[in-house]
Structures are given as structure tokens and as C-alpha cells.
Protein backbone atom coordinates (compact mmCIF):
# COMPACT_ATOMS: atom_id res chain seq x y z
CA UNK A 1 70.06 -27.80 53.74
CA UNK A 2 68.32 -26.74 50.90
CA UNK A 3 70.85 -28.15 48.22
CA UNK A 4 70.33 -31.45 50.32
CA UNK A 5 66.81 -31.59 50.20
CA UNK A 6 67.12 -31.20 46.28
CA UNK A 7 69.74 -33.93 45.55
CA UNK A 8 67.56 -36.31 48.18
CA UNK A 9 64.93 -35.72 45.90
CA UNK A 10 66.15 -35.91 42.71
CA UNK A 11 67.57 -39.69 43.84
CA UNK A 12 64.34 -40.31 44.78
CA UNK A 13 62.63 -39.26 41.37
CA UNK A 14 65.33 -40.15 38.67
CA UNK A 15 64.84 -44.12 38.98
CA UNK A 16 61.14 -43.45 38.70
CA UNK A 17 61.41 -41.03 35.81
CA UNK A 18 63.51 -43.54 33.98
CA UNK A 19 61.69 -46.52 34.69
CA UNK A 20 59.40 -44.67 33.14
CA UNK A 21 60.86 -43.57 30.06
CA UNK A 22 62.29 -47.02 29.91
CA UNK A 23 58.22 -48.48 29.81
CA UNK A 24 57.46 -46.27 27.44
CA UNK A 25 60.59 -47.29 25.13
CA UNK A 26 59.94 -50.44 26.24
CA UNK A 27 56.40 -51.03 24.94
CA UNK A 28 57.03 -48.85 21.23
CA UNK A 29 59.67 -51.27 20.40
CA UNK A 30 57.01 -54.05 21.09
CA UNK A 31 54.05 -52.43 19.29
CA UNK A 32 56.45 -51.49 16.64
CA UNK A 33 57.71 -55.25 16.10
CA UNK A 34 54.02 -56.10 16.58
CA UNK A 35 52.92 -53.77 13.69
CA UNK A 36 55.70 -55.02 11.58
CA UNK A 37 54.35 -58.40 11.52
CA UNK A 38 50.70 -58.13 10.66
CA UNK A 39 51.31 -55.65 8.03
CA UNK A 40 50.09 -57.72 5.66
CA UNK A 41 46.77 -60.25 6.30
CA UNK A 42 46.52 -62.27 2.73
CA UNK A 43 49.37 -63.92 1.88
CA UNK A 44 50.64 -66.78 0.47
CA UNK A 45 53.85 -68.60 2.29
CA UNK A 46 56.41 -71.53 1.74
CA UNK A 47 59.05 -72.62 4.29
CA UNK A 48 61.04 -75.32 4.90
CA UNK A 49 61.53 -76.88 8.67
CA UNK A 50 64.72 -78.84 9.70
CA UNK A 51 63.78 -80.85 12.80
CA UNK A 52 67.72 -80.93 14.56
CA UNK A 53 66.39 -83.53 17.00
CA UNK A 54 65.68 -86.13 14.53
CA UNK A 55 67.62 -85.03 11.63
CA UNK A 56 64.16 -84.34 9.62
CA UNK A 57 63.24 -82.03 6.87
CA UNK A 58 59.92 -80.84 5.64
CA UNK A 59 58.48 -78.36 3.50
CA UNK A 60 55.80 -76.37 4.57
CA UNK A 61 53.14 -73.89 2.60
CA UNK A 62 50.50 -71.93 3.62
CA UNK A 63 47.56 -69.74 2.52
CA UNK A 64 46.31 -67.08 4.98
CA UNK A 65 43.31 -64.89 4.31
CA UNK A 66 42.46 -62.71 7.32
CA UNK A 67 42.69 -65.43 9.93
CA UNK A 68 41.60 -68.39 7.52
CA UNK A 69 44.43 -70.64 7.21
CA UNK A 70 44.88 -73.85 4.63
CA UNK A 71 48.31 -75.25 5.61
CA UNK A 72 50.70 -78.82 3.61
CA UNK A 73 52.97 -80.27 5.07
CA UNK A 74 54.36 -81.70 1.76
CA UNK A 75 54.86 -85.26 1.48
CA UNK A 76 58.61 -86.52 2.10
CA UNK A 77 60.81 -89.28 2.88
CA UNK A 78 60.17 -88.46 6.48
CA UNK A 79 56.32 -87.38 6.01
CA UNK A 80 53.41 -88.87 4.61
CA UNK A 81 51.89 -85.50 4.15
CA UNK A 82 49.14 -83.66 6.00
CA UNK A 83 46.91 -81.18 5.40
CA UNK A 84 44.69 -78.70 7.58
CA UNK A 85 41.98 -75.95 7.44
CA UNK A 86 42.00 -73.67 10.24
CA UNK A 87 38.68 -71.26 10.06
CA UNK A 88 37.05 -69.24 12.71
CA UNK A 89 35.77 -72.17 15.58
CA UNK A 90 36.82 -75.26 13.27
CA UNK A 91 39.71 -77.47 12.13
CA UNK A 92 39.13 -79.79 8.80
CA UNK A 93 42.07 -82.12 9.47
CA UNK A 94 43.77 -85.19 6.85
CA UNK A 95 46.30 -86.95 8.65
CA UNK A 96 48.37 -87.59 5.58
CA UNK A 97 47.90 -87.61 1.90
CA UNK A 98 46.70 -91.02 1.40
CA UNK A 99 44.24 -91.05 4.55
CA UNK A 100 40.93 -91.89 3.38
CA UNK A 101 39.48 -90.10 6.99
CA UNK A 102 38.56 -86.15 6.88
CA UNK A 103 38.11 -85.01 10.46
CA UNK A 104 36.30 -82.01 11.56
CA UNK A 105 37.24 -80.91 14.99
CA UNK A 106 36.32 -77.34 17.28
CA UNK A 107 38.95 -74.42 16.87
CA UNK A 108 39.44 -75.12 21.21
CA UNK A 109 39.71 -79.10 21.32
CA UNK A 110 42.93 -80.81 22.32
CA UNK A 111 42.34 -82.64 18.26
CA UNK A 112 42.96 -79.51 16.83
CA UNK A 113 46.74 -78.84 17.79
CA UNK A 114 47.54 -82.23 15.62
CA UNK A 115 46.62 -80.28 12.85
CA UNK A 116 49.39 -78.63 12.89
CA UNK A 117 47.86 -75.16 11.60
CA UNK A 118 48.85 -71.75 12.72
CA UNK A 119 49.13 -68.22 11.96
CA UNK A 120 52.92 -68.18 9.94
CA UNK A 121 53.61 -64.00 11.42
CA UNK A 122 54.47 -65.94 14.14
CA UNK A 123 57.96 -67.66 13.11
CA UNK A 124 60.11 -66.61 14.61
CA UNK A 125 58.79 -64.35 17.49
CA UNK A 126 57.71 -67.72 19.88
CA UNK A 127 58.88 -71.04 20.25
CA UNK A 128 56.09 -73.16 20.82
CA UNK A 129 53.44 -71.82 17.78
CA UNK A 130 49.63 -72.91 18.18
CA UNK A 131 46.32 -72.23 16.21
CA UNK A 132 45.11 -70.52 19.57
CA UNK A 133 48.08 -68.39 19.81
CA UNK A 134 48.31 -64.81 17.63
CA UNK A 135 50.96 -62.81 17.16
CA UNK A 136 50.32 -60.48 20.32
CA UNK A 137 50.86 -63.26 22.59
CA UNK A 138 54.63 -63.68 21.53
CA UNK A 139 55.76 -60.84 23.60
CA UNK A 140 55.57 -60.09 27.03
CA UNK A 141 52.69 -57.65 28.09
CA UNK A 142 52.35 -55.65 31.16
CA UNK A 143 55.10 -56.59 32.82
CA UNK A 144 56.18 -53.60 35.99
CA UNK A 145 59.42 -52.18 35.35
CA UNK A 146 60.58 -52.78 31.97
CA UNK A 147 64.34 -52.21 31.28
CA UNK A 148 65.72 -50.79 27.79
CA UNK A 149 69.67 -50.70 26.76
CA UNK A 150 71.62 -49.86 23.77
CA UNK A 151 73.68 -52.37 22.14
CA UNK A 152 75.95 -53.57 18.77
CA UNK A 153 74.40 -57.06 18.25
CA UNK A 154 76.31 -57.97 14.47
CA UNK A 155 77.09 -55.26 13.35
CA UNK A 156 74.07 -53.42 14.36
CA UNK A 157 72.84 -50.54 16.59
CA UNK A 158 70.00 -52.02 18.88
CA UNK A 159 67.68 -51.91 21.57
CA UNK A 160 67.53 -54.75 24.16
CA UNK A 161 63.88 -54.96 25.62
CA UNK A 162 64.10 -56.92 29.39
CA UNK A 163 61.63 -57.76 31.83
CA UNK A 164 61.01 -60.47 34.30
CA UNK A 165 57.67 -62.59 34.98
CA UNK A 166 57.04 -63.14 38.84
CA UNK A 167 56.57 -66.46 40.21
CA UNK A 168 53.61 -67.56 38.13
CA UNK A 169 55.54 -68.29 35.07
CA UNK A 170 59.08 -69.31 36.49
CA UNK A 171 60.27 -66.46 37.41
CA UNK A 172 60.93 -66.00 33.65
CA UNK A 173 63.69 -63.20 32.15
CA UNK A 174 62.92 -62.07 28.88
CA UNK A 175 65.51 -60.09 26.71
CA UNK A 176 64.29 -59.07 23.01
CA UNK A 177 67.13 -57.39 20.62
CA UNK A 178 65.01 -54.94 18.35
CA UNK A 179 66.78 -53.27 15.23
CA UNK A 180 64.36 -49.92 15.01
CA UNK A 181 63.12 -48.11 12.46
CA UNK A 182 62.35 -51.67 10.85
CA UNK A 183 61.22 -53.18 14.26
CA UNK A 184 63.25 -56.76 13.41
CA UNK A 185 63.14 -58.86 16.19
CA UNK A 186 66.86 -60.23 15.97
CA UNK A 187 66.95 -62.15 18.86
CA UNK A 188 64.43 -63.25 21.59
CA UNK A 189 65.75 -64.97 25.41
CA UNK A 190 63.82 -66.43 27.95
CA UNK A 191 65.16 -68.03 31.20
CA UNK A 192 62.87 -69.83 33.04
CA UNK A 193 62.56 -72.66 35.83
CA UNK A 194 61.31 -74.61 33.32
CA UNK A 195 64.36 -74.13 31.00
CA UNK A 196 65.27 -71.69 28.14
CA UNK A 197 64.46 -70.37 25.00
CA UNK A 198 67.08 -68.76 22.94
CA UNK A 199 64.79 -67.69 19.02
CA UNK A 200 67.93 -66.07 16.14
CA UNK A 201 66.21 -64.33 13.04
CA UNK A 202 68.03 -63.37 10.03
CA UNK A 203 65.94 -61.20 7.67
CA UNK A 204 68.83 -61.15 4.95
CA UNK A 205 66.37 -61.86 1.81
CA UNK A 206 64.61 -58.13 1.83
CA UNK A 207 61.97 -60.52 -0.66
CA UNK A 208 60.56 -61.91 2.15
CA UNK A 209 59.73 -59.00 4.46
CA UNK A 210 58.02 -58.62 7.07
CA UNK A 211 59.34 -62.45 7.20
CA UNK A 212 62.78 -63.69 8.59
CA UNK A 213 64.03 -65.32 6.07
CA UNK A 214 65.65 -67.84 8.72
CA UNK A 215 65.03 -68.93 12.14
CA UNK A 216 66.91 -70.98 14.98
CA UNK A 217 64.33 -71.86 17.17
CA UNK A 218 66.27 -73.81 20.69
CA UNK A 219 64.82 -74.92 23.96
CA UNK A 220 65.92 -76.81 26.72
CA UNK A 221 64.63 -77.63 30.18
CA UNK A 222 66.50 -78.73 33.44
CA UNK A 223 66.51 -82.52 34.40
CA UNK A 224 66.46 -84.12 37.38
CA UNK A 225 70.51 -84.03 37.79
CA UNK A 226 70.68 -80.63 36.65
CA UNK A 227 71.84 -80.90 33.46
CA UNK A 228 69.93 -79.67 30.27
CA UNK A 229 68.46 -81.46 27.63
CA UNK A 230 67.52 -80.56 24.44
CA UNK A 231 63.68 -80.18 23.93
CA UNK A 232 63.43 -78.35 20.61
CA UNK A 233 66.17 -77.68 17.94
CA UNK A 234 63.90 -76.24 14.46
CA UNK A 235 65.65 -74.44 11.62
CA UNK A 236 62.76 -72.43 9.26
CA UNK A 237 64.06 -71.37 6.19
CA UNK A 238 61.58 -69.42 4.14
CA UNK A 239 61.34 -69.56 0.31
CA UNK A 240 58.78 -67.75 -0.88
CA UNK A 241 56.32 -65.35 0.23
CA UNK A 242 53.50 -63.63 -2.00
CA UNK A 243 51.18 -61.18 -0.63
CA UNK A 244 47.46 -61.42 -2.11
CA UNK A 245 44.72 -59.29 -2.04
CA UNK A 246 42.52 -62.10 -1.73
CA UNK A 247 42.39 -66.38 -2.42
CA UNK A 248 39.12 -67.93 -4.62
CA UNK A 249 36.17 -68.75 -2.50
CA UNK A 250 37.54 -72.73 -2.69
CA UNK A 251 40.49 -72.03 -1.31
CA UNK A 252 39.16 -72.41 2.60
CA UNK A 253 36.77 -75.11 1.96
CA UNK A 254 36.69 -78.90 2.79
CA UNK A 255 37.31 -79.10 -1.67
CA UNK A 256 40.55 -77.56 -0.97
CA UNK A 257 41.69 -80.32 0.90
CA UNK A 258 41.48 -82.66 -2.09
CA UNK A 259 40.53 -86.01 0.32
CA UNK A 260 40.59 -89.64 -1.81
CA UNK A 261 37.80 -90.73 -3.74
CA UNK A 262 35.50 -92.33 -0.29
CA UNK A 263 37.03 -90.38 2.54
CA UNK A 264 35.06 -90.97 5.07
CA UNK A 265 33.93 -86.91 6.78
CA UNK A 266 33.09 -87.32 10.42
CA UNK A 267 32.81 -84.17 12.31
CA UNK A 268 33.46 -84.51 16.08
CA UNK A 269 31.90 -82.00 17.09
CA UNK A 270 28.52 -84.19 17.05
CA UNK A 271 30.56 -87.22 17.06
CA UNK A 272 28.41 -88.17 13.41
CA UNK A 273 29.64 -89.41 9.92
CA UNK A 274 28.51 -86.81 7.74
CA UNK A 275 29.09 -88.92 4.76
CA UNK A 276 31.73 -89.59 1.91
CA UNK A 277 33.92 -87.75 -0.37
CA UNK A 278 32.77 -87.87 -3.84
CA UNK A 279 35.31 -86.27 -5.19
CA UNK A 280 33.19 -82.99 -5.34
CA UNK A 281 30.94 -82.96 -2.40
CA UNK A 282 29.88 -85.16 0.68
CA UNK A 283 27.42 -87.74 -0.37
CA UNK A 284 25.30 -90.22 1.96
CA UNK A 285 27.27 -93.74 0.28
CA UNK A 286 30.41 -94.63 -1.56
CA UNK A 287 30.57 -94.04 -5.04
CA UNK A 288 32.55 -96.56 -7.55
CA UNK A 289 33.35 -93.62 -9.90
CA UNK A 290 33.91 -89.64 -8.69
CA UNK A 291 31.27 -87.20 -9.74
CA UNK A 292 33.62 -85.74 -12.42
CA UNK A 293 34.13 -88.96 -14.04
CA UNK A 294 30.51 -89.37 -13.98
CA UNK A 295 29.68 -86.28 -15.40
CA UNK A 296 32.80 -86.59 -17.71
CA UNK A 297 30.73 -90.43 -18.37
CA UNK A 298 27.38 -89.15 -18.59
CA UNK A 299 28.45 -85.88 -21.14
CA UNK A 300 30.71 -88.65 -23.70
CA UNK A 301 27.42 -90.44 -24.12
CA UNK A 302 25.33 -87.88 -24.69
CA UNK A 303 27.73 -86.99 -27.08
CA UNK A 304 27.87 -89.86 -28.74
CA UNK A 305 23.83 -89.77 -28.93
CA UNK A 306 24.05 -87.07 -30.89
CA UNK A 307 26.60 -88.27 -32.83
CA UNK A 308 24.33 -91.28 -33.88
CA UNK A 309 21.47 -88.80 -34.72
CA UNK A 310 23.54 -86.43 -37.48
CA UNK A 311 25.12 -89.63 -38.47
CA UNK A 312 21.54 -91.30 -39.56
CA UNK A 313 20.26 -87.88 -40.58
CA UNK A 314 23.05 -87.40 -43.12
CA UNK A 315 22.92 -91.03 -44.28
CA UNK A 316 19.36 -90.40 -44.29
CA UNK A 317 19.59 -87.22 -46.21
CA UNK A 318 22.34 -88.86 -48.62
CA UNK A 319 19.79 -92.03 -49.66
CA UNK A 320 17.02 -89.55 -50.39
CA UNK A 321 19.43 -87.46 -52.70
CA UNK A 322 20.38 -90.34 -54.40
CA UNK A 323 16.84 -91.56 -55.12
CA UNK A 324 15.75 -88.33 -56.00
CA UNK A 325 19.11 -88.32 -58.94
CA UNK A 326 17.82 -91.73 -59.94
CA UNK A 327 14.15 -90.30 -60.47
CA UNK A 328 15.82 -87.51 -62.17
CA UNK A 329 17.28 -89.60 -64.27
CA UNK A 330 14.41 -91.87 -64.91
CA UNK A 331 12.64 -89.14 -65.86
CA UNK A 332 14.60 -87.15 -68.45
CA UNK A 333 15.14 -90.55 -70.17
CA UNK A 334 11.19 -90.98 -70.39
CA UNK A 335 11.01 -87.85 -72.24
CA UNK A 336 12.84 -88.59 -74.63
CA UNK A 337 11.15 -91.46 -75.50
């Protein structure tokens, strides 16, 4: 009776001890792939996007300073260019290159996601990456009953992190492959109602750690005749990262953005023209020349004013030592007279 009791028990306590252990496991491997990423907080970044879908490349860099963010999308035969400031509760925002229009938009507004600005730790760890989002938010927190496994994924020894989201977000399964002791998130799942999200890192350049040096982003959702279709299809190929210590002061300003001569600077926020781009700083009317040519302008003639003064001095100077030979001259032949 007594060796009944015990085993009865120890059925009862086993799941719970290893759900437990498994939670435990469950959330280092997340911390640790967590940690890996925001190792570094000033760096400088250049990546290259293939859009599948469309068949479109572009090329990508970034600055980040401690959550300040100036982001190109380099100009291309697919892209006009764009460029974007992300700072603390505001977006500066150019359209393209060319655009003569600098908008200034709140960090929250539905404006800012055109911008097309957000923290780079990211690739690779979520699918959908936004200038709200953070790292933290790629993983799945506080789920009940976490599930860890052993596994060869490639030629590797690795933990597979799974967990399931309850009605309120599809019923969603996540599985994340985790290569420990660097905490590389291989490979990231997520089935869904709303479709599935399958994220493949490759971290084969050891140059650009903590980054992957490529990523397969894929996602497709369910139509109304049950097949799948193809939503999002990104290859990021990274090439080059440089960690900093810290940018210059211009970096994260409105200069940085480098608008045309006359942009026009309307901030949204207060729905008001603040004024136009003169090249150096926002000024109340358009200007014909930028305030570098004017100075450049303004310094060549006073230049060439005193370039007129030493000239008449030394002519000056050179009529009154030729007088003064002549009287010399004069002189020496009056005394000998």
C-alpha cells in the first residue's frame, strides 16, 4: 500500500517538477538570446533586403545610438531613396531623396511606420519589425507550460523552446531552435489561425556578431479556399557592422537628413509649416542661394576687399618710393652743381 501511495505520487509530481524545470530552461534560453542581441547599443549597420515578392533589392544602413536611429534606404533602380530619424517621441521623415517635403511626425502616429525606421537587433528574431517594437517583444513571454527538447538542427546540438498562445492570438505555436552557449536563434516557427511564420538565421560571418549575417524571413496566411498565399518572402543579407562608442552630435538631427535646398519642414504634430531648408537651418522664406554658398559669397568678397586695399597700398607705397629716388636724385645732382 505504501509502495502504491509513493509511485501515485511521484506520477502526480514528476510532470509538475518538469514543467518546471522545462520553464526555467525555457526562459534562460530566451533571456540568453535576449542578452545576446543588445550587447552592443552604438553601432553602425549596412544590409541589403531582397523583396522575393516583387523581385526587389535594396540596400539598407543604419546608425543607432542608444535608441536614436538615422536609417537610408539607398537609392536604386527600384527605390527613389528615403530617409528617417527615429528619436525618443518623434519621426523626421523624407519620402525619397529628391522630395523637397521634410515631415515631422509623433513616435505613436500611424505616419510614423512609413518611415520605415526600426531598431536593426531585431532582424531576424520577428517578422513584422516596427519603430514601436524592441527586441523583448520578439519572443514569447509568460506563456504557462513551456516545453524544452534536445535536437541536431545542421549539424548542431540544440534546444527547441515551444509554447502555445491561447485563443487571443490564434491559438499560436511557437518553436525557437537556440544554439547555447552563444544563444543564436537559428530558427523561429509560429503557427497561427492567421497563417505562419517560418524566420532561418545563418550567423556564418563571426564579423558580424551578435548579427545574423543572413535571414529568410516567410509568412503566409490562409485564404478563403484554404490554400496559402504568400504574404512576405525578405532575404537580409548583412555587410557590414561597426560598433561605436558614440556618433557626432549631427548625426540625429534634422542636418543629418541632408533635405534639398527649399524643403519645405512641416511638423504634424501642430499641423504648422515650420519653415524652409536653407541648406543649414530652417528659415521663415525660400532662399535663391544656400547659406554656405552665401557665406562661401559673402567671405570671396571680403576677400577680394582686401585684396583691393594691399593692392593700392603697395602701388601706393611703390609711387612714393619712386618719387622719393627721383628727389634723391634731383638732389645729389644739385650738389654738385
Amino acid at each position: 500500500m505504501y509502495r502504491f501511495a509513493l509511485c501515485l505520487g511521484l506520477i502526480v509530481v514528476l510532470p509538475t517538477i518538469c514543467c518546471a524545470n522545462d520553464d526555467a530552461k525555457a526562459i534562460a534560453l530566451l533571456k540568453g538570446v535576449e542578452r545576446e542581441r543588445l550587447k552592443y547599443d552604438c553601432f553602425h549597420i549596412r544590409y541589403e533586403e531582397y523583396r522575393a515578392e516583387t523581385g526587389q533589392t535594396s540596400e539598407q544602413i543604419v546608425d543607432y545610438e542608444r535608441g536614436k536611429i538615422r536609417k537610408e534606404h539607398l537609392p536604386s533602380e527600384f527605390f527613389r531613396g528615403m530617409k528617417s530619424i527615429l528619436l525618443e517621441d518623434v519621426v523626421y521623415y523624407m519620402g525619397t531623396y529628391d522630395a523637397k517635403h521634410v515631415a515631422i511626425v509623433p513616435h505613436q502616429s500611424i505616419n510614423a511606420y512609413g518611415a520605415g525606421v526600426y531598431d536593426p537587433r531585431m532582424l531576424g528574431l520577428i517578422d513584422m519589425m516596427s519603430h514601436k517594437g524592441d527586441v523583448g517583444d520578439c519572443f514569447p513571454r509568460n506563456r504557462p507550460n513551456y516545453s524544452v527538447s534536445r535536437k541536431i538542427f545542421e549539424g548542431h546540438s540544440i534546444y527547441v523552446v515551444e509554447c502555445q498562445d491561447d485563443e487571443r492570438n490564434g491559438f499560436a505555436r511557437w518553436m525557437l531552435y537556440i544554439k547555447e552557449p552563444d544563444f543564436h536563434l537559428l530558427r523561429k516557427t509560429v503557427e497561427a489561425e492567421w497563417g505562419k511564420v517560418r524566420i532561418d538565421n545563418d550567423y556564418s560571418n563571426h564579423e558580424f556578431l551578435p548579427f545574423p549575417t543572413k535571414v529568410h524571413i516567410y509568412r503566409v496566411a490562409p485564404q478563403d479556399d484554404g490554400e496559402d498565399v504568400v504574404v512576405f518572402d525578405r532575404y537580409f543579407t548583412v555587410k557590414d557592422v561597426q560598433i561605436k562608442k558614440s556618433f557626432p552630435s549631427e548625426t540625429f538631427t534634422l542636418a543629418a537628413l541632408n533635405p534639398p535646398l527649399n524643403s519645405d519642414v512641416v511638423d504634424y504634430r501642430i499641423d504648422r509649416v515650420l519653415g524652409y531648408w536653407d541648406g543649414e537651418k530652417i528659415v521663415d522664406d525660400p532662399v535663391s542661394i544656400s547659406a554656405q554658398e552665401l557665406r562661401e559669397l559673402m567671405e570671396g568678397r571680403k576677400e577680394s576687399t582686401v585684396s583691393k586695399a594691399v593692392r593700392y597700398s603697395l602701388t601706393g607705397i611703390g609711387v612714393i618710393m619712386i618719387l622719393y629716388a627721383l628727389f634723391s636724385m634731383y638732389r645729389k645732382r644739385r650738389l654738385k652743381e
